[in-house]
Protein backbone atom coordinates (compact mmCIF):
# COMPACT_ATOMS: atom_id res chain seq x y z
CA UNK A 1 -10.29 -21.17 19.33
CA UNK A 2 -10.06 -20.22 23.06
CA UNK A 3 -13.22 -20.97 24.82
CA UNK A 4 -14.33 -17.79 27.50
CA UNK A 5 -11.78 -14.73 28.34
CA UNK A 6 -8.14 -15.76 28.94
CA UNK A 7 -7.59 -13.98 32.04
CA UNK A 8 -10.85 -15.94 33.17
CA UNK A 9 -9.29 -19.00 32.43
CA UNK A 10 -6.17 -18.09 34.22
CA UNK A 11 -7.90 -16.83 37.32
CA UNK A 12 -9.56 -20.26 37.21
CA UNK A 13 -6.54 -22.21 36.93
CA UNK A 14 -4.57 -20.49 39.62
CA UNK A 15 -7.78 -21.46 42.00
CA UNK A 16 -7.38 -24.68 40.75
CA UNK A 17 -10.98 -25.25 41.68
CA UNK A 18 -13.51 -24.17 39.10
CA UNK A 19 -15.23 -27.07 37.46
CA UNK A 20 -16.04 -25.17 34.13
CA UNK A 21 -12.08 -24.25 34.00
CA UNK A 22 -11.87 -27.90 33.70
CA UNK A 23 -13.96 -28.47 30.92
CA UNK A 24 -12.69 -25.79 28.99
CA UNK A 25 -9.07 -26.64 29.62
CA UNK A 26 -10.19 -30.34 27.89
CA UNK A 27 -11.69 -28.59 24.98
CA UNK A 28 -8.56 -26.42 24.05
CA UNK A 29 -5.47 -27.68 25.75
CA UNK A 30 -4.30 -30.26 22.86
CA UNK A 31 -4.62 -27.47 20.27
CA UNK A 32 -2.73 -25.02 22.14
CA UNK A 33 0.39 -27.79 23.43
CA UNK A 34 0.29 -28.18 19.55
CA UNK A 35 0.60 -24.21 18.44
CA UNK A 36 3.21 -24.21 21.81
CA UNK A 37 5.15 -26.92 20.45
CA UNK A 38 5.46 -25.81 17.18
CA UNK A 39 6.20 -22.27 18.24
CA UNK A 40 9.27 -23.32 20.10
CA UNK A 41 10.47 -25.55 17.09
CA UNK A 42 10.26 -22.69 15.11
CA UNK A 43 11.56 -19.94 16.82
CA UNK A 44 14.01 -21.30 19.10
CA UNK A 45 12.62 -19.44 22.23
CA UNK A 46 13.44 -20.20 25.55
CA UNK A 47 10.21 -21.38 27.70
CA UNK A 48 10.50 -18.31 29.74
CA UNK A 49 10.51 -16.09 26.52
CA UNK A 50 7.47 -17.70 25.08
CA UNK A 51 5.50 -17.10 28.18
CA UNK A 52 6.53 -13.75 28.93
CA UNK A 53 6.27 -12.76 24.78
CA UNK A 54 3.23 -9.81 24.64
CA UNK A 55 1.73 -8.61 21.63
CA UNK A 56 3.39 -5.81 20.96
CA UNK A 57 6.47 -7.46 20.71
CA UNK A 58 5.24 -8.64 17.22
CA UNK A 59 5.94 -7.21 13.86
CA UNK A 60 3.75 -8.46 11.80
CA UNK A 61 4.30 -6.16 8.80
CA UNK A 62 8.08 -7.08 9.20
CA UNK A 63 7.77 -10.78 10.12
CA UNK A 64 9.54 -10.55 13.39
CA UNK A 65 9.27 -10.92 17.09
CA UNK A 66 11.33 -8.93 19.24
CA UNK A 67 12.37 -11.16 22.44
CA UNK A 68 13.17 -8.78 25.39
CA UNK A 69 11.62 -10.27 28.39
CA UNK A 70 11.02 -13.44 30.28
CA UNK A 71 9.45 -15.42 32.53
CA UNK A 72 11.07 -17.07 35.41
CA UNK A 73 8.83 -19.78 36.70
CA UNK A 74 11.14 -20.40 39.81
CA UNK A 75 10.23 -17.04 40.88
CA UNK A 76 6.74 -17.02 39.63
CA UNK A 77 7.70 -13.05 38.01
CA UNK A 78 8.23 -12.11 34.63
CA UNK A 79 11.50 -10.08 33.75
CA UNK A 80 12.59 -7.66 31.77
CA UNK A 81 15.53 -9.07 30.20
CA UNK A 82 16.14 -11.93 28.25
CA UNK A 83 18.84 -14.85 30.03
CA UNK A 84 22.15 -12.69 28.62
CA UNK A 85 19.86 -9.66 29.82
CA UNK A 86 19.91 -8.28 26.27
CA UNK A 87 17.15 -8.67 23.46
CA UNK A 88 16.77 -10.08 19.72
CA UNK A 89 14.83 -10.55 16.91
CA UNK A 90 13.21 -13.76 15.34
CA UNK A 91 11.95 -14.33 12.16
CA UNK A 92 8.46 -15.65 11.58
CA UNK A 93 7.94 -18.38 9.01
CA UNK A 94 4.76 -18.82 7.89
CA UNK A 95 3.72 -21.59 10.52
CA UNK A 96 4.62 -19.17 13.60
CA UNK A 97 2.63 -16.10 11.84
CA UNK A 98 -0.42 -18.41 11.53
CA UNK A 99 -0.05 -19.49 15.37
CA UNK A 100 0.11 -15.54 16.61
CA UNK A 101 -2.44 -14.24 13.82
CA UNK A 102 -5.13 -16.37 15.90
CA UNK A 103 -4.32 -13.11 18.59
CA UNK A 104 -3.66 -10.79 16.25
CA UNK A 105 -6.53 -8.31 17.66
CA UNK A 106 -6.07 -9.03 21.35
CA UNK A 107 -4.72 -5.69 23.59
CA UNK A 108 -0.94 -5.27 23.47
CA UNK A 109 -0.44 -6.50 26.75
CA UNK A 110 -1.89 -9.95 25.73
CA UNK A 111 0.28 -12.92 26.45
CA UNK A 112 -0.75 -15.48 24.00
CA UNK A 113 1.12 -18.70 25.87
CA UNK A 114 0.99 -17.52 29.31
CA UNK A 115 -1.90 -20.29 30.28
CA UNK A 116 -0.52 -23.01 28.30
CA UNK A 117 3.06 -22.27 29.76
CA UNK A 118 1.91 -22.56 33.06
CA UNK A 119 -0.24 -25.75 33.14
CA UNK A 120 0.98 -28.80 33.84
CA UNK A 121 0.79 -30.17 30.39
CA UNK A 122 3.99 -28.02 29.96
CA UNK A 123 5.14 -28.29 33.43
CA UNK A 124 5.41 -32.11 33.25
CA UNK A 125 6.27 -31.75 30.08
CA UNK A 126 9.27 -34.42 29.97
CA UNK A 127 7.01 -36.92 32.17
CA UNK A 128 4.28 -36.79 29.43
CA UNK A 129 6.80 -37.77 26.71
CA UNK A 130 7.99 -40.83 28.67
CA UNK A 131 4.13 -41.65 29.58
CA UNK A 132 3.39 -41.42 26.04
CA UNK A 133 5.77 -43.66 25.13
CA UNK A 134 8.14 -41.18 23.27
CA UNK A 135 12.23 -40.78 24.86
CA UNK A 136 12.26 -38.64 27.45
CA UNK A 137 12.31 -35.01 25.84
CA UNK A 138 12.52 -32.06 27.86
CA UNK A 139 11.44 -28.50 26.51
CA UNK A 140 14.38 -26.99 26.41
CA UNK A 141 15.10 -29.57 23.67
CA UNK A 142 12.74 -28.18 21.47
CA UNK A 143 15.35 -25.05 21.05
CA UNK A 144 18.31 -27.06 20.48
CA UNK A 145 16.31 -28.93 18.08
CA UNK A 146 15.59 -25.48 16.27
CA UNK A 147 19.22 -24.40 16.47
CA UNK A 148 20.71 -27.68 14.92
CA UNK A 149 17.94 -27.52 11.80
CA UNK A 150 18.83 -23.92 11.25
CA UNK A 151 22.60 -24.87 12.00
CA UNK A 152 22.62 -28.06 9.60
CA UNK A 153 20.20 -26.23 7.05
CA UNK A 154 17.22 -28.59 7.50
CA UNK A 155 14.20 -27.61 5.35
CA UNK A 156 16.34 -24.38 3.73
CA UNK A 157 18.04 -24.43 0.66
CA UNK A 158 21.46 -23.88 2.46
CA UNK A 159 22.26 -24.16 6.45
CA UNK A 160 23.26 -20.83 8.09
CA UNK A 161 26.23 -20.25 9.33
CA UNK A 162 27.54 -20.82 13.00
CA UNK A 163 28.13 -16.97 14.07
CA UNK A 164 24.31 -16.21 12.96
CA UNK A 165 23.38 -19.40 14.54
CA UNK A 166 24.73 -17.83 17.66
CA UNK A 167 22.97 -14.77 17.23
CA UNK A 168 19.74 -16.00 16.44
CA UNK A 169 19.91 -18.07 19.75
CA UNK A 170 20.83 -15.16 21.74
């Protein structure tokens, strides 16, 4: 559970400054690079999507997330397009519902990765791999990753075929 307001904690981290910021980031950071991680394994989002993703871009009565904007960190803006400037739809298993259900009563404007995706944990990503003694892995892997389970059927009772592979990547 998120310790203190998010938009505290993001105020705090842009200052870079605040002591308590500190300890709450210790308290809550390995639990959300965990929901993060997963989230991108299972949905195949691009980094920028999964920060820029609000909550009213969730269906939870349908079980899907609609991806139509994103987040370009070289810019430091969020957009209103996806990469191919178009938007799609992903499923939620059961795994990603649980991970956005923890938000599931924040405002519609609430962007439940946008602290995580900016910290350094996820900035330095790749780094932290090596450091950790793990091949070098970047993010971005973590959709191609996705997209070769889906495309080779991994954990499904049949894999799904290339041209809805395609479409589910965007």
């Amino acid at each position: 559970e998120l310790v203190g307001d998010w938009r505290d904690l993001l105020q705090a981290s842009r200052e870079k400054k605040n002591e308590s910021y500190l300890r709450k980031w210790k308290t809550w950071n390995h639990e959300m690079v965990y929901d993060v991680i997963l989230f991108a394994l299972r949905t195949g989002m691009r980094k920028g999507e999964i920060s820029a993703l609000r909550m009213d871009s969730v269906d939870f009565d349908g079980g899907l997330i609609t991806v139509e904007s994103s987040f370009s960190f070289k810019e430091d803006v969020r957009k209103k397009t996806t990469k191919n400037k178009s938007y799609r739809r992903v499923e939620m298993n059961p795994e990603v519902r649980a991970i956005l259900e923890q938000h599931k009563d924040r405002e519609t404007d609430f962007r439940p990765f946008e602290v995580i995706m900016r910290s350094h944990t996820i900035k330095r990503f790749s780094e932290l791999t090596k450091r950790a003694g793990i091949l070098e892995i970047h993010f971005h892997a973590l959709r191609h990753t996705f997209l070769t389970n889906i495309a080779n059927g991994y954990g499904m009772a049949e894999p799904v075929p290339l041209l809805q592979v395609m479409k589910i990547a965007g």
